[in-house]
PDB file of N, CA and C in Angstrom:
ATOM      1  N   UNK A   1      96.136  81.936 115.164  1.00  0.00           N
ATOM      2  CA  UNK A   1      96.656  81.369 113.922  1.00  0.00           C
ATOM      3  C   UNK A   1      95.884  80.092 113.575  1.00  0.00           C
ATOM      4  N   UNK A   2      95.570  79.475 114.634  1.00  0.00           N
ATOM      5  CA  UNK A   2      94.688  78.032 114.041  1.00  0.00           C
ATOM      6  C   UNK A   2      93.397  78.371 113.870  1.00  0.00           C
ATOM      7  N   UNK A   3      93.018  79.076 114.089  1.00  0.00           N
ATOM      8  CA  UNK A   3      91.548  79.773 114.059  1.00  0.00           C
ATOM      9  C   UNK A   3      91.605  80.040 112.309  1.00  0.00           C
ATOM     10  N   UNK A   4      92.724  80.690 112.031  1.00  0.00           N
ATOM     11  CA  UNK A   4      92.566  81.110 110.968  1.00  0.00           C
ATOM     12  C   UNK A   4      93.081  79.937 109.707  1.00  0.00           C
ATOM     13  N   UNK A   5      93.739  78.922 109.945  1.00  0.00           N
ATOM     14  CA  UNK A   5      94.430  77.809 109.381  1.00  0.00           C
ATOM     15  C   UNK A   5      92.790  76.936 109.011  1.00  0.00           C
ATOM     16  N   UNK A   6      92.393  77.038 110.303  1.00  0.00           N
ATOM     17  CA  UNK A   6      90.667  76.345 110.131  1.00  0.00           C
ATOM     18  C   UNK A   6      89.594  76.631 108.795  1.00  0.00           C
ATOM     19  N   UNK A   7      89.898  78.007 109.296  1.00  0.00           N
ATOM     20  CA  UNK A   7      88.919  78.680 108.365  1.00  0.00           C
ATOM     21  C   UNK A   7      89.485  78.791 106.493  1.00  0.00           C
ATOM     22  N   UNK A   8      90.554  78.419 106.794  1.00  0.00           N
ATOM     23  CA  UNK A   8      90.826  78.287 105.426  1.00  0.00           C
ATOM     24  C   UNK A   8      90.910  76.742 104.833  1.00  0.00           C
ATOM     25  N   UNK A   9      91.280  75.790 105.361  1.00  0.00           N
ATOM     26  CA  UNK A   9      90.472  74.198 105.559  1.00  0.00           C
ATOM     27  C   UNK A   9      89.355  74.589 104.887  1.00  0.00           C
ATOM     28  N   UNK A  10      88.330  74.742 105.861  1.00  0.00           N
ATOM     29  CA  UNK A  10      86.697  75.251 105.623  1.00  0.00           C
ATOM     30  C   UNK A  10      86.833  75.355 103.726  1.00  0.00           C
ATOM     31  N   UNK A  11      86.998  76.678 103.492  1.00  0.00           N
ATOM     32  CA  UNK A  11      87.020  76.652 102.453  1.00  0.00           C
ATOM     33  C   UNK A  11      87.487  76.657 101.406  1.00  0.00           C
ATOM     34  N   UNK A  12      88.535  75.433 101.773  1.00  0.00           N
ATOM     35  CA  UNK A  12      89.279  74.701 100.508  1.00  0.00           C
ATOM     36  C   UNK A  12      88.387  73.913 100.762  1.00  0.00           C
ATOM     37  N   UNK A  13      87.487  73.083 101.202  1.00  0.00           N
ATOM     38  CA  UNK A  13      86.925  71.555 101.071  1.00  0.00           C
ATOM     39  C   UNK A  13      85.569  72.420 100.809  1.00  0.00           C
ATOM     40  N   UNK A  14      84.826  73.453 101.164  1.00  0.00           N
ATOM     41  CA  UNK A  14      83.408  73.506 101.538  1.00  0.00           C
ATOM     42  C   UNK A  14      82.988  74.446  99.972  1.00  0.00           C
ATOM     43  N   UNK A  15      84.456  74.997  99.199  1.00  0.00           N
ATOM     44  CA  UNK A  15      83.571  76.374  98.268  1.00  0.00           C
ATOM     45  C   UNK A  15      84.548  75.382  97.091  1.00  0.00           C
ATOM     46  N   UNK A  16      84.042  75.380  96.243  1.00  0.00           N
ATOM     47  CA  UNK A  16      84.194  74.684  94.865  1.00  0.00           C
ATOM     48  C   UNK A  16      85.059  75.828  94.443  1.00  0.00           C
ATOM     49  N   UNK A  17      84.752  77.127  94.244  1.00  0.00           N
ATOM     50  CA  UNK A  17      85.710  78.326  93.690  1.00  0.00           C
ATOM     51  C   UNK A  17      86.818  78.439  94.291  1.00  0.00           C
ATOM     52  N   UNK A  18      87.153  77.780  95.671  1.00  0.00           N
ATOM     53  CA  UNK A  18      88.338  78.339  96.347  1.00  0.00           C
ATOM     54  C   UNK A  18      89.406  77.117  96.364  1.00  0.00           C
ATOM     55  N   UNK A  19      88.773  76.423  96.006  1.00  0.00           N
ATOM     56  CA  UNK A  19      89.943  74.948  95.733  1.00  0.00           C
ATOM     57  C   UNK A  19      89.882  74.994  94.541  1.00  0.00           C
ATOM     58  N   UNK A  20      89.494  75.816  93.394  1.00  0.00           N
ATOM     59  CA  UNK A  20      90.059  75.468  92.381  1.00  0.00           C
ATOM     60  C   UNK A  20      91.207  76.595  92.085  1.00  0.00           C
ATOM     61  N   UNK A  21      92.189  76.213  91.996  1.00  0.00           N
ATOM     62  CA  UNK A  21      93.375  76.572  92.239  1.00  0.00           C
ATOM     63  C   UNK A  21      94.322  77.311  90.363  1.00  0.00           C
ATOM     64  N   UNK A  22      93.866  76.479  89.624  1.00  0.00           N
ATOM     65  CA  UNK A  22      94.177  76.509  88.435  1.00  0.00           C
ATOM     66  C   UNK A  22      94.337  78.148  87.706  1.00  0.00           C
ATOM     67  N   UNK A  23      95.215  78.145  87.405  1.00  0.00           N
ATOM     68  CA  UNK A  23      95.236  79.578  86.603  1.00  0.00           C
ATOM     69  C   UNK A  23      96.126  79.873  85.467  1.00  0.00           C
ATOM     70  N   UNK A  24      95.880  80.722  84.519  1.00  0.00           N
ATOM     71  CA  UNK A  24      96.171  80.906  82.843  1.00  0.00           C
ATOM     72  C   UNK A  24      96.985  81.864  83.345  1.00  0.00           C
ATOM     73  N   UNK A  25      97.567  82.501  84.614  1.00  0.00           N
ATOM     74  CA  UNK A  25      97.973  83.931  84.661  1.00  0.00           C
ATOM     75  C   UNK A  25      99.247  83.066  85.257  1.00  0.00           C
ATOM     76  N   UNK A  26     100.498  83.948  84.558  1.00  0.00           N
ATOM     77  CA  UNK A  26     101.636  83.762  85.259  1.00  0.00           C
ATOM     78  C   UNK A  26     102.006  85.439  86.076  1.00  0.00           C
ATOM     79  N   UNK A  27     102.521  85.062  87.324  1.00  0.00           N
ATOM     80  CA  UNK A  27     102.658  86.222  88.223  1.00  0.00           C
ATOM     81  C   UNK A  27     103.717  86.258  89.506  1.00  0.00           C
ATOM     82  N   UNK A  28     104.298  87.539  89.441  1.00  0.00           N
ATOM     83  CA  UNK A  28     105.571  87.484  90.446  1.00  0.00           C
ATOM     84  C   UNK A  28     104.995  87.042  92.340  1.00  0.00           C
ATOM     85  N   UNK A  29     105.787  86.355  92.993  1.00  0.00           N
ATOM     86  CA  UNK A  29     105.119  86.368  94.448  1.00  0.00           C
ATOM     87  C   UNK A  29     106.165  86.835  95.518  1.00  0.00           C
ATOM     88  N   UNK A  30     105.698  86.728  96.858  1.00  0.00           N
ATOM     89  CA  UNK A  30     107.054  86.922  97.290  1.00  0.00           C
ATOM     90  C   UNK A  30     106.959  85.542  97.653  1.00  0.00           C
ATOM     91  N   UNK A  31     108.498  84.992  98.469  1.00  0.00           N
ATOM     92  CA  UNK A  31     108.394  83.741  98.617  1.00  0.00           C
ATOM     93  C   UNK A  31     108.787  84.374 100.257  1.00  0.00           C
ATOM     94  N   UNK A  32     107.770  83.555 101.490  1.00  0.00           N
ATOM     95  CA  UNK A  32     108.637  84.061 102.908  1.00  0.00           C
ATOM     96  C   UNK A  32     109.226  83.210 103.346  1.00  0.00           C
ATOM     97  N   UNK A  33     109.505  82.254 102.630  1.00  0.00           N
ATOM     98  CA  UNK A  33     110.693  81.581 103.307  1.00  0.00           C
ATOM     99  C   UNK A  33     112.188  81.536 102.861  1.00  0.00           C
ATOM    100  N   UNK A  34     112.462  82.083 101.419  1.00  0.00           N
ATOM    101  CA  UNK A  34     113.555  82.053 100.986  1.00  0.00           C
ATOM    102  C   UNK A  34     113.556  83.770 100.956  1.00  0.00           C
ATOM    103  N   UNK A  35     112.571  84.657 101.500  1.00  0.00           N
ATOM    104  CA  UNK A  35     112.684  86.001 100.950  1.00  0.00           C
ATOM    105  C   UNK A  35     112.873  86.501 100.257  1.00  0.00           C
ATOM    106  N   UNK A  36     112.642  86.707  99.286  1.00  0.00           N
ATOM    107  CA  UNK A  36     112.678  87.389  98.173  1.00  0.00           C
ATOM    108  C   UNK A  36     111.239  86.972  97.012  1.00  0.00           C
ATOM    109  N   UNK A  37     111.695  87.779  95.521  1.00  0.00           N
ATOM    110  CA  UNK A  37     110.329  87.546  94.383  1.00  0.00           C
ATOM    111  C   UNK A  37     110.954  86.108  93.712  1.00  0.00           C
ATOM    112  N   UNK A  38     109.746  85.608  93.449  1.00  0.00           N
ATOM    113  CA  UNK A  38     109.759  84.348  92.472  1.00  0.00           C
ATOM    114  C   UNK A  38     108.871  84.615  91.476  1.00  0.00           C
ATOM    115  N   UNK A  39     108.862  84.228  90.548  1.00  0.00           N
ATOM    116  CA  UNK A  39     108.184  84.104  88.879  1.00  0.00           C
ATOM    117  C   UNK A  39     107.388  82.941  89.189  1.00  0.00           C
ATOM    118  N   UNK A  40     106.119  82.974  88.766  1.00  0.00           N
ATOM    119  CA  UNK A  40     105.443  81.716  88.704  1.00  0.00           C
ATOM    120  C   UNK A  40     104.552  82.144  87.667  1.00  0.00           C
ATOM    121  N   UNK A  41     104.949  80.780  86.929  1.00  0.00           N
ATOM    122  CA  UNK A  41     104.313  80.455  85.490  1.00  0.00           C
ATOM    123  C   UNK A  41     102.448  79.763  85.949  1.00  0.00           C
ATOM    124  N   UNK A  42     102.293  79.342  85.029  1.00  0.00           N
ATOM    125  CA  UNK A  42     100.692  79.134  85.359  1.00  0.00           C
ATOM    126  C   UNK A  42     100.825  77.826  86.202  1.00  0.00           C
ATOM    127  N   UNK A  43     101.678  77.700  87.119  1.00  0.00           N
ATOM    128  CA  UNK A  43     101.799  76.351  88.250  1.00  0.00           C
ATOM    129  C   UNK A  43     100.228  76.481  89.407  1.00  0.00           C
ATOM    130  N   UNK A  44     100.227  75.569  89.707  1.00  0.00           N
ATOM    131  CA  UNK A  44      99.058  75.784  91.078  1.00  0.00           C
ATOM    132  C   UNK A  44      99.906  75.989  92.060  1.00  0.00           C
ATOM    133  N   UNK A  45      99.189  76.857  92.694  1.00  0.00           N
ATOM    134  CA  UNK A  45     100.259  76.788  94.044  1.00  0.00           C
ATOM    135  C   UNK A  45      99.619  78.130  94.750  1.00  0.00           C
ATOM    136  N   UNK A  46      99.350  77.860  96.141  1.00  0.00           N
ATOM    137  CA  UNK A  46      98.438  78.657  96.870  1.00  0.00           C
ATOM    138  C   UNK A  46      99.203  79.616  97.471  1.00  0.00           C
ATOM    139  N   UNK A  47      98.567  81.134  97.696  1.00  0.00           N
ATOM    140  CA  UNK A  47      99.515  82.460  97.884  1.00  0.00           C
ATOM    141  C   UNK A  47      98.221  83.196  98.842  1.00  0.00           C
ATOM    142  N   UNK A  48      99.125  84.160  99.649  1.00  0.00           N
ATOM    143  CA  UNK A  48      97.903  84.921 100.894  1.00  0.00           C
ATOM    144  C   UNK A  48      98.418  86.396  99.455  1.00  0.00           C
ATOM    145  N   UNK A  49      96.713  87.091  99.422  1.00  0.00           N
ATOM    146  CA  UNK A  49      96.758  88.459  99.015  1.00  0.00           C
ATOM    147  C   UNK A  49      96.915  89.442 100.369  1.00  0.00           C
ATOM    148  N   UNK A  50      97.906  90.350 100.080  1.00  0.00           N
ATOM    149  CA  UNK A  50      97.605  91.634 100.550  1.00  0.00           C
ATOM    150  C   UNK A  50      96.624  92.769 100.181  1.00  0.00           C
ATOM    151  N   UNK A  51      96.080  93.132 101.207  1.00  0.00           N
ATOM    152  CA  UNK A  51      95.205  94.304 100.392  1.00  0.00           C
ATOM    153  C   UNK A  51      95.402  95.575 101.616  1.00  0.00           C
ATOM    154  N   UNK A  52      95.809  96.507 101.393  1.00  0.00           N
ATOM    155  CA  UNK A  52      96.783  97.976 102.508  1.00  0.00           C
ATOM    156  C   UNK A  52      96.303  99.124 102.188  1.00  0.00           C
ATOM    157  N   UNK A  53      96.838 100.192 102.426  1.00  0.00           N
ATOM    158  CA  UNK A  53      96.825 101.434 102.640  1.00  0.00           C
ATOM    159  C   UNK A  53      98.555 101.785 102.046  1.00  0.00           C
ATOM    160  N   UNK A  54      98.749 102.432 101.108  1.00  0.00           N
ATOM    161  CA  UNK A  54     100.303 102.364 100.928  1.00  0.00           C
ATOM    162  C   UNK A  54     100.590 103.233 101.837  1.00  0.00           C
ATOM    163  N   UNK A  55      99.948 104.684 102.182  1.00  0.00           N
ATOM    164  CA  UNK A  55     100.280 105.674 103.242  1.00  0.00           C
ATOM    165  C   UNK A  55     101.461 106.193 102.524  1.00  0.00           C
ATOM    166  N   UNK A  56     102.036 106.993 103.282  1.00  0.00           N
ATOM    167  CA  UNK A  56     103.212 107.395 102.676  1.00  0.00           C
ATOM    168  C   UNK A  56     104.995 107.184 103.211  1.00  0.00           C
ATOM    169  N   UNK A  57     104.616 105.983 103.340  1.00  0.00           N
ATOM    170  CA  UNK A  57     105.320 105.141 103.595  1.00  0.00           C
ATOM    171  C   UNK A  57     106.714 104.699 102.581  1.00  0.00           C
ATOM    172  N   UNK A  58     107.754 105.073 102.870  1.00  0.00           N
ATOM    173  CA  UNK A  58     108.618 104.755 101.614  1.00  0.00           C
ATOM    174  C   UNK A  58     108.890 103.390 101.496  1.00  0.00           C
ATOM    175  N   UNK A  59     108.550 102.655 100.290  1.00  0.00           N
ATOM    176  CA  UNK A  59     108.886 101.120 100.002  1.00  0.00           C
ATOM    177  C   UNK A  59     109.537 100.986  98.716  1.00  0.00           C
ATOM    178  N   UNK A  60     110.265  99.725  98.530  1.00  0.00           N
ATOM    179  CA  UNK A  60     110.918  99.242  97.476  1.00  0.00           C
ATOM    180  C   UNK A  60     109.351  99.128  96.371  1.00  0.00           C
ATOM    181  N   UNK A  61     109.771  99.114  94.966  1.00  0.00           N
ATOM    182  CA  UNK A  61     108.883  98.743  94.134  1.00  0.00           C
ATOM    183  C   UNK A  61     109.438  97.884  93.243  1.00  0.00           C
ATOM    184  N   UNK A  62     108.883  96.606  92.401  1.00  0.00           N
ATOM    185  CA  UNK A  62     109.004  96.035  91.760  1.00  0.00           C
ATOM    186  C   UNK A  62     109.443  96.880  90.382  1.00  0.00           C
ATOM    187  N   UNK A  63     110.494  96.388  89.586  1.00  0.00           N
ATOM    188  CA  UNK A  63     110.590  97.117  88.392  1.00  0.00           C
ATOM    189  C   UNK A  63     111.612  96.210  87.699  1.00  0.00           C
ATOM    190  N   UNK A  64     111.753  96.968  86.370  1.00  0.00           N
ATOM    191  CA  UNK A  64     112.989  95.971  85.503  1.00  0.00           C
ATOM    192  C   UNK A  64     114.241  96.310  85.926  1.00  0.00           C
ATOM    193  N   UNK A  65     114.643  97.275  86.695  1.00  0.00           N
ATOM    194  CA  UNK A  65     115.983  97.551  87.133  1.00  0.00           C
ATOM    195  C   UNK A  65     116.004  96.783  88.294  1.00  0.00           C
ATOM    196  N   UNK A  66     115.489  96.484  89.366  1.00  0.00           N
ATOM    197  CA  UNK A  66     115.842  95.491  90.440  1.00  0.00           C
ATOM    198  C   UNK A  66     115.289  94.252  90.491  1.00  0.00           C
ATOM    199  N   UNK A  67     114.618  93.769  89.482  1.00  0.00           N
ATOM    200  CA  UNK A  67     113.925  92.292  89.439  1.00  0.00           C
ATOM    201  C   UNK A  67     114.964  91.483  90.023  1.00  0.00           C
ATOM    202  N   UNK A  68     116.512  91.477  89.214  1.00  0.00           N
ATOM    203  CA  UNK A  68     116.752  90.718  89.542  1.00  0.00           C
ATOM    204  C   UNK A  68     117.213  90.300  90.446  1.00  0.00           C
ATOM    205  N   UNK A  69     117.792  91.761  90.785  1.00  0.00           N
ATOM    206  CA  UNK A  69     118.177  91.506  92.639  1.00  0.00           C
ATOM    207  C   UNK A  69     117.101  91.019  93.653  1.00  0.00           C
ATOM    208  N   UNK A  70     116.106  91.438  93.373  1.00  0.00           N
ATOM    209  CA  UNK A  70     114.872  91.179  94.174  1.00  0.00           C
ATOM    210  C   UNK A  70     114.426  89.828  94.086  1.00  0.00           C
ATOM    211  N   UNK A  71     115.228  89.075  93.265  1.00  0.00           N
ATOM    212  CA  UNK A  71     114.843  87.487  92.888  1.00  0.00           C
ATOM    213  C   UNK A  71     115.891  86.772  93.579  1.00  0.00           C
ATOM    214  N   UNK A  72     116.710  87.686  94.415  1.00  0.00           N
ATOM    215  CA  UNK A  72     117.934  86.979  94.822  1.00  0.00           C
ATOM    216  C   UNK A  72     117.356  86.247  96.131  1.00  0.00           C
ATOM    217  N   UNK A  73     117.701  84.998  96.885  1.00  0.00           N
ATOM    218  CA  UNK A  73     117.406  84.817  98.110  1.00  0.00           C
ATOM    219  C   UNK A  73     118.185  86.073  99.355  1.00  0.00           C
ATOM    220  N   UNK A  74     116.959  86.190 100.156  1.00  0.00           N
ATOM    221  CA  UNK A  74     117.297  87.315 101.683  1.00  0.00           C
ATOM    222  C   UNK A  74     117.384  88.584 101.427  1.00  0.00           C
ATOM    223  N   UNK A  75     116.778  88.997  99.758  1.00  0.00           N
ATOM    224  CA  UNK A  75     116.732  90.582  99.217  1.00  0.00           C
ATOM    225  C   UNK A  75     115.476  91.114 100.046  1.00  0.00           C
ATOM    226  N   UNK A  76     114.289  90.142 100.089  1.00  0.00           N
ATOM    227  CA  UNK A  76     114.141  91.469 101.411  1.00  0.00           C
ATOM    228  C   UNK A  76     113.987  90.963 102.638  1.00  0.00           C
ATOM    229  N   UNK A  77     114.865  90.212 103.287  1.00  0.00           N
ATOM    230  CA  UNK A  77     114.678  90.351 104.956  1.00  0.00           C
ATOM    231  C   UNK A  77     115.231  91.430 105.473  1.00  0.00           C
ATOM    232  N   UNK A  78     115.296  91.518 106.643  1.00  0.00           N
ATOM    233  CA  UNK A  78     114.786  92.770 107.363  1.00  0.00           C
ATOM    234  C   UNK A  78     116.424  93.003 107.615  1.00  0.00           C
ATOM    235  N   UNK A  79     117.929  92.411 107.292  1.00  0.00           N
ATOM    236  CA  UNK A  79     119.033  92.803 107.088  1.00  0.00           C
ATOM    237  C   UNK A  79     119.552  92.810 105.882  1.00  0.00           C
ATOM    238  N   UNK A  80     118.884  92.891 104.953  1.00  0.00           N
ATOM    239  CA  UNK A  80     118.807  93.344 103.205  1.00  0.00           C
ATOM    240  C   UNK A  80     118.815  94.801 103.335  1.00  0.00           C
ATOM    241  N   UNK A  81     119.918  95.217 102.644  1.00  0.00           N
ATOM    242  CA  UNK A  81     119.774  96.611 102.141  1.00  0.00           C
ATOM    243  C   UNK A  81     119.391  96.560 100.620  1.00  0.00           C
ATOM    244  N   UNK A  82     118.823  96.015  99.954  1.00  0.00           N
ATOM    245  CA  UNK A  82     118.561  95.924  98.682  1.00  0.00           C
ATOM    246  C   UNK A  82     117.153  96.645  98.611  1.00  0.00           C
ATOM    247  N   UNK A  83     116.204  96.037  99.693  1.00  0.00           N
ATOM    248  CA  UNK A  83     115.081  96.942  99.716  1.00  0.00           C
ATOM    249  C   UNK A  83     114.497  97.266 100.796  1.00  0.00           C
ATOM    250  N   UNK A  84     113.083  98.440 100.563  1.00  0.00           N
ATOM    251  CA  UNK A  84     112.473  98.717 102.160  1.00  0.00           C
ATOM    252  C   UNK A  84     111.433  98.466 101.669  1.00  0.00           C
ATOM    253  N   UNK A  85     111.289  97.505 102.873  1.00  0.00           N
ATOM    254  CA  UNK A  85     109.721  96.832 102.959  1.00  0.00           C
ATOM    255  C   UNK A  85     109.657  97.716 104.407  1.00  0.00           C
ATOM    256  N   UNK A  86     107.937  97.864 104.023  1.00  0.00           N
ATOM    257  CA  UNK A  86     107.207  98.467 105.528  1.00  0.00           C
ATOM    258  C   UNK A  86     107.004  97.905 106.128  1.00  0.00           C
ATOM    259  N   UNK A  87     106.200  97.959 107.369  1.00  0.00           N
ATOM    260  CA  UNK A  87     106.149  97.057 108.569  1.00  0.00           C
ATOM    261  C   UNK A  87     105.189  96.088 108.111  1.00  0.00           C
ATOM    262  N   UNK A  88     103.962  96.670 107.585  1.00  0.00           N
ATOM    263  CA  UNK A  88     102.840  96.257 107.019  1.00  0.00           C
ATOM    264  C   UNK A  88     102.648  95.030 106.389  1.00  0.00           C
ATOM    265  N   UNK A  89     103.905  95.037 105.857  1.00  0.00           N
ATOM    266  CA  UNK A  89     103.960  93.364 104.303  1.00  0.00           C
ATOM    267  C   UNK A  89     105.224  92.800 105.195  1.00  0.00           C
ATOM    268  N   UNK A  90     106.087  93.217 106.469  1.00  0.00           N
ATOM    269  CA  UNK A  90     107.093  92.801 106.680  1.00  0.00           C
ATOM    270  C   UNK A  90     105.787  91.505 107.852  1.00  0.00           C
ATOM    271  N   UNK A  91     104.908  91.982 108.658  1.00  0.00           N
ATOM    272  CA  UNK A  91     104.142  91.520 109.268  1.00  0.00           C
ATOM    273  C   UNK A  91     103.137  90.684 108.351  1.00  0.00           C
ATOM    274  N   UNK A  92     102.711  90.852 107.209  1.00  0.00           N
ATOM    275  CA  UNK A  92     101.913  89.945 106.216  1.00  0.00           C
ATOM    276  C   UNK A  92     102.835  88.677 106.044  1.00  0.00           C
ATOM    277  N   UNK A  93     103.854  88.791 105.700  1.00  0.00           N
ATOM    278  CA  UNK A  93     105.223  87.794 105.533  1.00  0.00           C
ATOM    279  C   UNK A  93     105.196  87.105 106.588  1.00  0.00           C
ATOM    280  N   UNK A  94     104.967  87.788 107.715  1.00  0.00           N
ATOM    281  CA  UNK A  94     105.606  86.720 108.882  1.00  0.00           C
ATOM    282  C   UNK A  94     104.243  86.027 108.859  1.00  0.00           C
ATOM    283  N   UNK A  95     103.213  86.100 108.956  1.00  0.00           N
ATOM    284  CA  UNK A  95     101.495  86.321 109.123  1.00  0.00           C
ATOM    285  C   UNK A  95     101.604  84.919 108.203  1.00  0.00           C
ATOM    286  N   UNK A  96     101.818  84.999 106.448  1.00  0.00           N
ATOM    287  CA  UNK A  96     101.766  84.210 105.342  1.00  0.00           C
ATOM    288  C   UNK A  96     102.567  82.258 106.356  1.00  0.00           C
ATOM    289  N   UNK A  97     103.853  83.037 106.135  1.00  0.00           N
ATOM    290  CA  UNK A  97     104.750  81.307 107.171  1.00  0.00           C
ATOM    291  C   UNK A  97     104.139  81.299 108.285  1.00  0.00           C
ATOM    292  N   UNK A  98     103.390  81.607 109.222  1.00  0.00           N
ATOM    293  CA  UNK A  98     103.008  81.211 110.153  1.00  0.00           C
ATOM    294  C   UNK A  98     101.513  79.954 109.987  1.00  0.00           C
ATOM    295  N   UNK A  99     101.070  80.432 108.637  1.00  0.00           N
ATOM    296  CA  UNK A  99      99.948  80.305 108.200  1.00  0.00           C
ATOM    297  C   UNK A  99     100.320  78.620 107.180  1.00  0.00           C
ATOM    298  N   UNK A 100     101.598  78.588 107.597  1.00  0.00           N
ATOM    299  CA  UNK A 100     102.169  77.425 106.227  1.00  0.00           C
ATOM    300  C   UNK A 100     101.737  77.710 105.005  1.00  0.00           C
ATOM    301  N   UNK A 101     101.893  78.895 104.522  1.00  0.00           N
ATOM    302  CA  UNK A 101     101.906  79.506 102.903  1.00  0.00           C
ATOM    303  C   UNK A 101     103.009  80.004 102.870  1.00  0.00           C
ATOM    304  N   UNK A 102     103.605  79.351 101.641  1.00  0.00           N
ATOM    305  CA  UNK A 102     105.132  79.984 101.486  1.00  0.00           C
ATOM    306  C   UNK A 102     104.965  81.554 100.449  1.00  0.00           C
ATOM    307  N   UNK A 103     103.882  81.580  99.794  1.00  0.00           N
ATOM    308  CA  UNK A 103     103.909  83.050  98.651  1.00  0.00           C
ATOM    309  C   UNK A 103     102.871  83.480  99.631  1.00  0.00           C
ATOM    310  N   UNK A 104     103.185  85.076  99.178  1.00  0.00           N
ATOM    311  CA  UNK A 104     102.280  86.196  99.599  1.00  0.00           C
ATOM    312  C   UNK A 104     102.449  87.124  98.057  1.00  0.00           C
ATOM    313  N   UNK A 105     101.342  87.665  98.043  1.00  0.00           N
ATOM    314  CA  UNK A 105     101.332  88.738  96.901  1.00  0.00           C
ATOM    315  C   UNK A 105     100.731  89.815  97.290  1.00  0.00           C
ATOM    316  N   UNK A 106     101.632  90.726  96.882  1.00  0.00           N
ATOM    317  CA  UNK A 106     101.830  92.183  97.664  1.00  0.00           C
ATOM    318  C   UNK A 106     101.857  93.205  96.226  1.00  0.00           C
ATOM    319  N   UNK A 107     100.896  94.291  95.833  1.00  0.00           N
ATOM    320  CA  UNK A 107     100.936  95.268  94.689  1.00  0.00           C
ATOM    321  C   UNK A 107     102.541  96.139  94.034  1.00  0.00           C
ATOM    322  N   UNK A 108     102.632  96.045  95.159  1.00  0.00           N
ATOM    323  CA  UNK A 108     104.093  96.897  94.930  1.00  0.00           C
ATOM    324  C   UNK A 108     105.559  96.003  94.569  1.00  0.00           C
ATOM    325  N   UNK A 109     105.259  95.035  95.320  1.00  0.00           N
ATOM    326  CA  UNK A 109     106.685  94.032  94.899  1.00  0.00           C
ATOM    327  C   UNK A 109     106.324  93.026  93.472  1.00  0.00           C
ATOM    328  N   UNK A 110     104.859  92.758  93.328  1.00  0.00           N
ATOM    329  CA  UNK A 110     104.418  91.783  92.528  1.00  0.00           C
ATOM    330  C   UNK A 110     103.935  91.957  91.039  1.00  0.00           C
ATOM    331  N   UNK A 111     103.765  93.697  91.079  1.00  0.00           N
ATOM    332  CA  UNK A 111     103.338  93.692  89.721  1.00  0.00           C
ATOM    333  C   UNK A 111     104.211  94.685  88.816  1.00  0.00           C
TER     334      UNK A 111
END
């Protein structure tokens, strides 16, 4: 984990593109410390991408019928029946707070 905390140091101070943080896009995240989706307007604020294999794996999906439950705090920890997260983003989540990043953005919950 500090190996990897390093390397991202590195290049927030060393790449001009990766500290600039700024963005015109507002976009859903997950949050892993309160669990669940948050809305973020064009704020700065630093997030780990997922990039997976969906497999065929059954998961919750982002949509207009459960946004809002899914915005609730502890909708998806792992004693939430509201949704199924796979192991995959349940381990990215833990991966993201370990990393002291509170958002992760994940295709299926985020867009």
């Amino acid at each position: 984990i500090e190996t990897i905390k390093a390397w991202i140091r590195t290049c927030e101070l060393s790449h001009i593109s990766c500290n600039a943080q700024e963005t015109t896009m507002s976009l859903y995240l997950v949050d892993v410390v309160a669990e669940c989706i948050k809305f973020m307007p064009t704020a700065r604020t630093n997030y780990v991408a997922l990039s997976y294999v969906w497999g065929n794996v059954e998961c919750t999906k982002l949509n207009r019928e459960n946004l809002n439950a899914l915005q609730a705090a502890g909708s998806l920890s792992s004693e939430s029946d509201i949704a199924i997260i796979p192991h995959t983003i349940r381990d990215a989540m833990r991966l993201t707070a370990e990393l002291d990043i509170r958002y992760l953005w994940v295709d299926s919950l985020c867009l």
